[in-house]
Protein backbone atom coordinates (compact mmCIF):
# COMPACT_ATOMS: atom_id res chain seq x y z
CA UNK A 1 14.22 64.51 34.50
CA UNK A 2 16.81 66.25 32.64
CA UNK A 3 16.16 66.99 29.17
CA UNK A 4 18.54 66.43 26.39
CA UNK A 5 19.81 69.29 25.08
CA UNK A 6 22.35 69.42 21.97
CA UNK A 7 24.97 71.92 20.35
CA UNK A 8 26.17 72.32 17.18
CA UNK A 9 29.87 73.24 16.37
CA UNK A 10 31.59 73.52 13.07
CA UNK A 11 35.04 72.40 12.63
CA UNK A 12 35.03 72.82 8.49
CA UNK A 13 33.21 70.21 6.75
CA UNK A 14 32.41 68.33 10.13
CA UNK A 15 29.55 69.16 12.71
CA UNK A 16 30.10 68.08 16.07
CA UNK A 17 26.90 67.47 18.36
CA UNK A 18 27.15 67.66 21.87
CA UNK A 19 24.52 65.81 23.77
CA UNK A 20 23.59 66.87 27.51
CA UNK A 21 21.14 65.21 29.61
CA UNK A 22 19.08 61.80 29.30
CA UNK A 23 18.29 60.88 25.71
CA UNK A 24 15.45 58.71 26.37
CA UNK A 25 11.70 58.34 24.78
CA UNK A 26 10.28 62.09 26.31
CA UNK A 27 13.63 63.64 24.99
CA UNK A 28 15.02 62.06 21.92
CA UNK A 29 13.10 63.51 19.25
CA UNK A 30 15.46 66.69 19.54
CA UNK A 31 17.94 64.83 18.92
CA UNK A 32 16.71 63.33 16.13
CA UNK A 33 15.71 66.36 14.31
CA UNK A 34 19.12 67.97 15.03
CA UNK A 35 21.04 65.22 13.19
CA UNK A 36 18.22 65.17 10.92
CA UNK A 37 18.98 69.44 9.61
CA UNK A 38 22.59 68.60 9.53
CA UNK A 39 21.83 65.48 7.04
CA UNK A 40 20.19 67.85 4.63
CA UNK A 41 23.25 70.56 4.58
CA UNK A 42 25.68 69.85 1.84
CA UNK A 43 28.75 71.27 3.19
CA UNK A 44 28.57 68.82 6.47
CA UNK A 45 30.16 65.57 4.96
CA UNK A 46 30.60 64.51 9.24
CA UNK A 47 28.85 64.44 11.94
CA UNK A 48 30.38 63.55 15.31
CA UNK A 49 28.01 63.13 18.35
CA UNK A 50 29.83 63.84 21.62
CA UNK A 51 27.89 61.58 24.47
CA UNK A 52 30.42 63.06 26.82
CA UNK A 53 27.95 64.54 28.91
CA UNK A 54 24.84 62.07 28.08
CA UNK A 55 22.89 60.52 31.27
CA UNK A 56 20.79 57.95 30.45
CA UNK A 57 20.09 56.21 27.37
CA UNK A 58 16.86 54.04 26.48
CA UNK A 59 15.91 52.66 23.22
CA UNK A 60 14.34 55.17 22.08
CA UNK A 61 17.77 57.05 21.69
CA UNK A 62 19.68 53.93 20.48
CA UNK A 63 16.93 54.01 17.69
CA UNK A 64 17.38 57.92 17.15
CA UNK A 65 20.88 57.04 16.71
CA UNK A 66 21.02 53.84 14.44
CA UNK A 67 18.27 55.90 11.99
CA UNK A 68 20.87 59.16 11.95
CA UNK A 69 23.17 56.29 11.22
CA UNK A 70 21.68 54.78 8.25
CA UNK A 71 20.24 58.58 6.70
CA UNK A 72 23.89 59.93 6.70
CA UNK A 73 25.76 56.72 5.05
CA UNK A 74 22.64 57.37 2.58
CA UNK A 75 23.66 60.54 2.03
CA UNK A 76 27.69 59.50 1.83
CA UNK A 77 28.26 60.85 4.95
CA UNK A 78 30.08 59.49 7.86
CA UNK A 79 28.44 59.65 11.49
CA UNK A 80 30.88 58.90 14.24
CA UNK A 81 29.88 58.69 18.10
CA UNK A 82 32.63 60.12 20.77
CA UNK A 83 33.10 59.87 24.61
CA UNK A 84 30.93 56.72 24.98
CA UNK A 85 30.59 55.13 28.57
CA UNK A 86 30.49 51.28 28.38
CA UNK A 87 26.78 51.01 29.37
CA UNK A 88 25.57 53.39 26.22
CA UNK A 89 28.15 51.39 23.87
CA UNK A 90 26.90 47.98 24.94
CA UNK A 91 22.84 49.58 24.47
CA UNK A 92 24.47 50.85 20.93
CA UNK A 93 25.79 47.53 19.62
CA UNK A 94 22.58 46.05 20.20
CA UNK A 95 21.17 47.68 17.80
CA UNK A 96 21.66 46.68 14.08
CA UNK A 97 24.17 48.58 12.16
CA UNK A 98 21.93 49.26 8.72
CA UNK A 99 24.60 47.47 6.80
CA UNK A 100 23.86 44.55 4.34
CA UNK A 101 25.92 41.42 5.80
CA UNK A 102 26.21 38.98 2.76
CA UNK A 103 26.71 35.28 4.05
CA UNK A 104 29.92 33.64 2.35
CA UNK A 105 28.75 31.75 -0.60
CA UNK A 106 28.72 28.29 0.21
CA UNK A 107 28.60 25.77 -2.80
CA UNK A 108 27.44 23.06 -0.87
CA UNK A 109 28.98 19.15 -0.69
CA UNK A 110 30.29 17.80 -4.00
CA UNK A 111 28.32 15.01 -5.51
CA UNK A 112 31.86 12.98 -3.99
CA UNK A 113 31.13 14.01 -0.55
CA UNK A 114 27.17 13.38 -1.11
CA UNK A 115 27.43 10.03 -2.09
CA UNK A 116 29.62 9.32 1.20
CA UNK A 117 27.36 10.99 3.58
CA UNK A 118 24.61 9.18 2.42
CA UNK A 119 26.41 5.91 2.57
CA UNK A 120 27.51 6.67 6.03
CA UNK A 121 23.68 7.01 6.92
CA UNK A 122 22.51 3.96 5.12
CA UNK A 123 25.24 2.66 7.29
CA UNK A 124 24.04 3.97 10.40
CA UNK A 125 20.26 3.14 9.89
CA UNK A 126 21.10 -0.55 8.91
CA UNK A 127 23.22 -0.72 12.30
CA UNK A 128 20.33 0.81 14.55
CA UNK A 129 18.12 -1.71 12.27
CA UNK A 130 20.01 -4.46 13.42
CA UNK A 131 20.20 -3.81 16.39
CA UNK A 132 16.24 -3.68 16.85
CA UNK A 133 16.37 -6.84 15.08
CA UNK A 134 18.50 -8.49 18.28
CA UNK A 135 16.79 -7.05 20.57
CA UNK A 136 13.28 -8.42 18.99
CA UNK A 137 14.82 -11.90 19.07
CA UNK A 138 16.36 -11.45 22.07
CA UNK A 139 12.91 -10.44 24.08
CA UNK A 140 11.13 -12.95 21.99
CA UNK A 141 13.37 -15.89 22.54
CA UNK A 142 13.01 -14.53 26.59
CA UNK A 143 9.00 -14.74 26.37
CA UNK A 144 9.15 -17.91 24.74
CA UNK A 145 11.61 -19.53 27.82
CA UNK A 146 9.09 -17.55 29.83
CA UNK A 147 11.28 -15.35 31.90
CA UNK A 148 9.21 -12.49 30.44
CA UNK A 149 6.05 -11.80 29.88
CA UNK A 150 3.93 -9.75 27.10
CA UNK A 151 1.07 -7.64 27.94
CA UNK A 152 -2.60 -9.80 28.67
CA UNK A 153 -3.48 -10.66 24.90
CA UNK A 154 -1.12 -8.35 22.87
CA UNK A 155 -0.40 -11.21 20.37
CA UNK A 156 -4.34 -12.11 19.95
CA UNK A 157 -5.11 -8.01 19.93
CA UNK A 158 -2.54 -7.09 16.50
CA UNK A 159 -3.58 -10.57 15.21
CA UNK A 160 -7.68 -8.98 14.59
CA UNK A 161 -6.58 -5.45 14.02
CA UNK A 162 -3.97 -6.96 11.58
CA UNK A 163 -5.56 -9.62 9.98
CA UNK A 164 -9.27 -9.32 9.86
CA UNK A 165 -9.99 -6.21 8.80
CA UNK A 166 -7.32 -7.64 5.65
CA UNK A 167 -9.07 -10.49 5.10
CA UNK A 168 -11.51 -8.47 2.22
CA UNK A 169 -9.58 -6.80 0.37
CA UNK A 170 -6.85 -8.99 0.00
CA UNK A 171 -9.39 -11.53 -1.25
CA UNK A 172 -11.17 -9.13 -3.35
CA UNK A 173 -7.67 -8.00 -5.31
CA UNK A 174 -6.64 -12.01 -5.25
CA UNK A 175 -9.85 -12.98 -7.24
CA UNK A 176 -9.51 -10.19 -9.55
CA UNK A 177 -5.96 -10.66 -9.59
CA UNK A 178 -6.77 -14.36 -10.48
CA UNK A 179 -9.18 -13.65 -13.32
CA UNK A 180 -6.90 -11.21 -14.61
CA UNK A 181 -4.33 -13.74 -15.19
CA UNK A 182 -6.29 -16.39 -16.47
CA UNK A 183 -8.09 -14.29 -18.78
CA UNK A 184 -5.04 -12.86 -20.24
CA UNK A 185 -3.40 -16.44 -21.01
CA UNK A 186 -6.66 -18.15 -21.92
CA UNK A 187 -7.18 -15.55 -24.81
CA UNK A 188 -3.59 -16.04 -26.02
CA UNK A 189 -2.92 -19.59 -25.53
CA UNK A 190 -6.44 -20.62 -26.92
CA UNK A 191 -5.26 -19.66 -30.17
CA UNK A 192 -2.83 -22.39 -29.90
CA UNK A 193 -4.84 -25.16 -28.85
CA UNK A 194 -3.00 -25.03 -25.45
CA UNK A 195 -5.74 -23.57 -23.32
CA UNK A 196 -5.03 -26.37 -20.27
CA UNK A 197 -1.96 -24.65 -19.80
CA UNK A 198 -3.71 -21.65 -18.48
CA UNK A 199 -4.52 -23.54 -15.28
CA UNK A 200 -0.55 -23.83 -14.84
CA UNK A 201 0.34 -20.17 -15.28
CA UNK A 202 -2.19 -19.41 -12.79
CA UNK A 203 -1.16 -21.96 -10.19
CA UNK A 204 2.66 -21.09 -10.43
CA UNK A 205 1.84 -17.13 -10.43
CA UNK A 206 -0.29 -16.79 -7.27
CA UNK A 207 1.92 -19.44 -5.36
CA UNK A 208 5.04 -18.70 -6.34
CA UNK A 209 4.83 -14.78 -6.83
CA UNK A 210 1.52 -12.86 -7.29
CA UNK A 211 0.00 -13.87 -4.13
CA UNK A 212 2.59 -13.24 -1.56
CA UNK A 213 3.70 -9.91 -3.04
CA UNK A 214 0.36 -8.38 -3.23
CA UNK A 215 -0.34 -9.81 0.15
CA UNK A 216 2.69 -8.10 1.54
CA UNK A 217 1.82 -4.61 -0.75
CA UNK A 218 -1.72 -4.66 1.05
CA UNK A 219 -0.20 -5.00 4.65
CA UNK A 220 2.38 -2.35 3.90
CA UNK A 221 0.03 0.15 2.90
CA UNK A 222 -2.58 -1.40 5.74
CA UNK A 223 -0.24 -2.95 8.92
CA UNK A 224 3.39 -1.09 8.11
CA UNK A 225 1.60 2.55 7.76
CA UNK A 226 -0.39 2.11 11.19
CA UNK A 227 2.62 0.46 13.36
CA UNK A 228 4.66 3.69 12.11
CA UNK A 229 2.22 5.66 13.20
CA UNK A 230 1.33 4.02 16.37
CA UNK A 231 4.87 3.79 17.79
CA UNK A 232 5.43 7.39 16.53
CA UNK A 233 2.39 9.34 18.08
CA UNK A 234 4.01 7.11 21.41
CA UNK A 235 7.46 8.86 20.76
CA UNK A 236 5.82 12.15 20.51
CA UNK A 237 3.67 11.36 23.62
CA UNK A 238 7.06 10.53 25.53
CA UNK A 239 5.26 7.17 25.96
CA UNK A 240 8.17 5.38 25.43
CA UNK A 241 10.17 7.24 27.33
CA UNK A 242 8.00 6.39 30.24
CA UNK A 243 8.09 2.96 29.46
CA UNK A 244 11.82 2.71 29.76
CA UNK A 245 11.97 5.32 33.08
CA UNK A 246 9.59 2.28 34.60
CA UNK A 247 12.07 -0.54 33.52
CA UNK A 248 10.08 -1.62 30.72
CA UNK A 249 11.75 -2.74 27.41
CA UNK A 250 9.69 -0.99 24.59
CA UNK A 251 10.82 -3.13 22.32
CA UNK A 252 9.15 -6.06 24.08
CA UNK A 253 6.00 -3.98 24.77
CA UNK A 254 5.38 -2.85 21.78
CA UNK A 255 7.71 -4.18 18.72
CA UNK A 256 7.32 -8.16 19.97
CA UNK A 257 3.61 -8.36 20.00
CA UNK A 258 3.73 -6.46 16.34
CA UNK A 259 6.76 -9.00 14.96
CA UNK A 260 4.44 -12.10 16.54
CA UNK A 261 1.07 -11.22 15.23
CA UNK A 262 2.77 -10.18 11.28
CA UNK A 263 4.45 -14.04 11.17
CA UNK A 264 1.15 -15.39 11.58
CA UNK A 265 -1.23 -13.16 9.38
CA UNK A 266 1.08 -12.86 6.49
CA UNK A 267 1.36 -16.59 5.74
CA UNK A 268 -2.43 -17.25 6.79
CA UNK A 269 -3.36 -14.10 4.19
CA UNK A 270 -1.12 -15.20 1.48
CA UNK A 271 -2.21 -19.09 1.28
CA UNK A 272 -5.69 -17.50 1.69
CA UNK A 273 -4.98 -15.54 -1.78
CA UNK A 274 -3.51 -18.47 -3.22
CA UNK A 275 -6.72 -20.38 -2.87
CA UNK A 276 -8.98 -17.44 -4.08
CA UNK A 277 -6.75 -16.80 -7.05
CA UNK A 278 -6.92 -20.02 -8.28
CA UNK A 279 -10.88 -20.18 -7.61
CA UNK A 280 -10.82 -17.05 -10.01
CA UNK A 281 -8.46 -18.85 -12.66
CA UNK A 282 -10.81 -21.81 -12.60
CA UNK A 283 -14.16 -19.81 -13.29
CA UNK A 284 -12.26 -17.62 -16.32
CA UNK A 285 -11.34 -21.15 -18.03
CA UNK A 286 -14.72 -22.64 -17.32
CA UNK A 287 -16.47 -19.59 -18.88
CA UNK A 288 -13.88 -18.54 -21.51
CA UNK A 289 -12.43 -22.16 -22.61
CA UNK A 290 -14.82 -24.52 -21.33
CA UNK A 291 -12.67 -26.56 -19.02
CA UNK A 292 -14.49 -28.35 -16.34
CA UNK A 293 -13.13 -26.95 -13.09
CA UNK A 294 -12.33 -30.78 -12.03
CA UNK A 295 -9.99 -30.54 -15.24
CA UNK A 296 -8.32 -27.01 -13.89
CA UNK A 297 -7.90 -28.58 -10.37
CA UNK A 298 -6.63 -32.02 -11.44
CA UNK A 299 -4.11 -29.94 -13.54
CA UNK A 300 -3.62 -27.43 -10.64
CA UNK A 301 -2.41 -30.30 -8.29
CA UNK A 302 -0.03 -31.93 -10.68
CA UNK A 303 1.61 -29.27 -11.76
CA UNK A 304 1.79 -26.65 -8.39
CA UNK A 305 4.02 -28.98 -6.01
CA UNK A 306 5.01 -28.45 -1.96
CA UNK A 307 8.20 -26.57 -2.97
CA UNK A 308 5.98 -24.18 -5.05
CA UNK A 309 3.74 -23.39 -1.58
CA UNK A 310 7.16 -23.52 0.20
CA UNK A 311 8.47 -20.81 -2.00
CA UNK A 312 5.23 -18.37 -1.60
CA UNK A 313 4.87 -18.66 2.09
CA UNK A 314 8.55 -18.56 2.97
CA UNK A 315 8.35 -14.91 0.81
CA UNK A 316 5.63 -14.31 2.67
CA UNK A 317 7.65 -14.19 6.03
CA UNK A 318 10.35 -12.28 4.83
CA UNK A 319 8.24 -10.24 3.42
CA UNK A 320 5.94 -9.72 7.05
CA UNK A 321 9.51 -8.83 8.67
CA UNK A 322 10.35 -6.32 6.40
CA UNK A 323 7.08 -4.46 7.19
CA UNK A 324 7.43 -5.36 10.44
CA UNK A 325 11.00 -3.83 11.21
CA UNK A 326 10.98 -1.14 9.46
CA UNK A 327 7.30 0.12 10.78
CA UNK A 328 8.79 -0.23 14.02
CA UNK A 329 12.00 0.89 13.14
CA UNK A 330 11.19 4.07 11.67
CA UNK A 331 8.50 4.89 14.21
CA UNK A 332 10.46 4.38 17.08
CA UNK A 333 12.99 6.89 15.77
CA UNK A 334 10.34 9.70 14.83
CA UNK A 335 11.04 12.98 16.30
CA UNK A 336 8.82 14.86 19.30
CA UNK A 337 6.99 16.83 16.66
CA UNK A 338 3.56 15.79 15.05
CA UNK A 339 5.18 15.94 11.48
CA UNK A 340 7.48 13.58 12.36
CA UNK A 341 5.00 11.20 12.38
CA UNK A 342 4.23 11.47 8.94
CA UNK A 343 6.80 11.15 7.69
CA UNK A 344 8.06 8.14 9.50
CA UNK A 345 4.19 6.66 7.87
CA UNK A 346 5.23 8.13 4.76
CA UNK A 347 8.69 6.36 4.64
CA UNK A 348 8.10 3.36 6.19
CA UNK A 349 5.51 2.51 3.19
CA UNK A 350 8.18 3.50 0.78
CA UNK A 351 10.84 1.53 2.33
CA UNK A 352 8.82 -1.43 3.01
CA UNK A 353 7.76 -1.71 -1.05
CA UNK A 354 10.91 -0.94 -1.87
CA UNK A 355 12.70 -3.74 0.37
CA UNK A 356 9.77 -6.17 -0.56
CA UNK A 357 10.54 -5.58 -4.46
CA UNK A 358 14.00 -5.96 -4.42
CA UNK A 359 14.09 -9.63 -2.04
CA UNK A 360 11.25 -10.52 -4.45
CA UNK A 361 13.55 -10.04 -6.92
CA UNK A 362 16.57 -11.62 -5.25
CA UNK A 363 13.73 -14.66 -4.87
CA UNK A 364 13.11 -15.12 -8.30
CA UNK A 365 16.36 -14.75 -9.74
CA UNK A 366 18.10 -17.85 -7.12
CA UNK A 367 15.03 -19.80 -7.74
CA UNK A 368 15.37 -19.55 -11.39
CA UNK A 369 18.92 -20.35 -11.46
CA UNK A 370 18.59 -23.12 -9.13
CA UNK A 371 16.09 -24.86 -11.92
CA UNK A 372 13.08 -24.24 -13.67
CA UNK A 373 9.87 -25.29 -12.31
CA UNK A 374 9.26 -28.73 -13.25
């Protein structure tokens, strides 16, 4: 193996280094300390490495070089390479030149553009939204004119992982919820003599409100989170890729049975909490005002009328298709990554809440309008 041997020649203030032989890990360290002695000298403001003669070049060399590089423009000199061949010049722009590339500042969108791009994606997602939402009905309406079929007790299966395990706690929070209430407008109203109102306020606020929206805030957190998270760890598991390579609509596998089961438990949890809540109001006004519960219940049933229970469980639906979609929604477009899956749990709780909140809202305020309760 040739060794690479240099020469220095002075042409005033510049040093010109010519390179013979292979510059490669066994032979580069010459090299190196050549251009290294002509660094330190302060009449050489150049150096010029002829590669004229220069066999082969390995990394080793292209790192001699690049280091001679960066020492000399340290030093405000200049370091310029002659007679390269186009196999050492490609090995030599491989290498990073030492010198600090700055990206262009970039100020980012203006709160203008911002506001659009986020429109156009609240756009988008509402369009892919509504489209799940045909294709649900769509496969649903098919398995009810049987010309498809869901998988062997789907429907029954969500129905007790959805709704059983519920069934406590959304009883336990509707019987505190219940006393709460009562309590609160027995100790004010008492002081007015007009403690058989109390069984009113509670009748109207679990039908008409308290009940379905806590029912639907306990299936988010319980039912939205875990269909998310299902359909999600599926994505990631190409599951429902496979599904579709075989011919079979995910959305009718998986999103149907979900949809099916949430119309049924959310209607059967919230009259459920209706009942409790009252129960609760009528033991608060037997203890705290001493109204016989036949008093409360006689008052109950005048007052709380069929478009009062119409009202609560018709919220109740919307409400179980808003945690419905956009569980499935959001964890049928989850990424192939596990965090993914997060945060399509994450925002589909958010999202539901924040959907359920606002048609409560809408609820209330056309209700209201439309005439008091009577």
């Amino acid at each position: 193996m040739p060794s690479a041997a240099t020469s220095v020649e002075r042409h005033g203030r510049t040093a010109v280094v010519r390179v013979r032989g292979d510059v490669v890990i066994s032979t580069s360290r010459h090299l190196y300390n050549t251009l290294r002695g002509l660094n330190k000298r302060r009449d050489v403001h150049k150096v010029v490495v002829d590669f004229g003669e220069v066999g082969r070049l390995d990394s080793s060399g292209v790192a001699v070089v690049e280091l001679a590089r960066r020492s000399l423009q340290h030093a405000g000199k200049d370091l310029e390479l002659d007679q390269l061949d186009e196999h050492h010049r490609a090995a030599l722009e491989l290498a990073p030149d030492g010198r600090s590339k700055q990206a262009p500042f970039d100020p980012g969108p203006t709160w203008l553009e911002a506001i659009g791009e986020r429109v156009i994606d609240i756009g988008a997602t509402l369009r892919e939204l509504g489209h799940l939402v045909g294709q649900t009905v769509s496969q649903g309406c098919a398995v009810l004119a049987r010309r498809r079929h869901l998988p062997k007790n789907s429907i029954g299966h969500q129905i007790l992982l959805m709704g059983a395990d519920a069934v406590f706690i959304v009883a336990l929070l509707s019987f505190l919820l219940g006393m709460t209430i009562a309590f609160q407008g027995a100790v004010q109203l008492a002081k007015f003599g007009a403690g058989v109102f109390v069984a009113d306020m509670v009748g109207w606020s679990m039908v008409r409100e308290f009940a379905p929206l806590m029912t639907a805030v306990v299936l988010t957190g319980r039912t939205g989170a875990s269909i998310a998270a299902e359909l999600g760890a599926m994505r990631v598991g190409r599951e429902i890729d496979a599904l579709t390579a075989m011919g079979v609509s995910p959305v009718r596998f998986l999103v149907v049975p979900r949809i099916a089961s949430l119309t049924f438990i959310q209607p059967a949890l919230t009259l459920m909490a209706m009942f409790v809540g009252i129960v609760a109001g009528m033991l608060v006004c037997s203890l705290v005002l001493g109204m016989a519960p036949t008093t409360f219940w006689l008052r109950v049933v005048q007052r709380v009328t069929f478009a009062d229970f119409a009202q609560g469980l018709g919220k109740s639906l919307v409400f179980a298709w808003i945690i419905g979609f956009t569980g499935s929604h959001l964890g049928l477009r989850a990424n192939t990554d596990a965090s993914s899956v997060g945060r399509a749990t994450t925002r589909a709780v958010v999202v539901s809440i924040f959907l359920i909140i606002i048609v409560d809202a809408v609820f209330a305020t056309i209700i209201t309008l439309a005439g008091p309760p009577a």
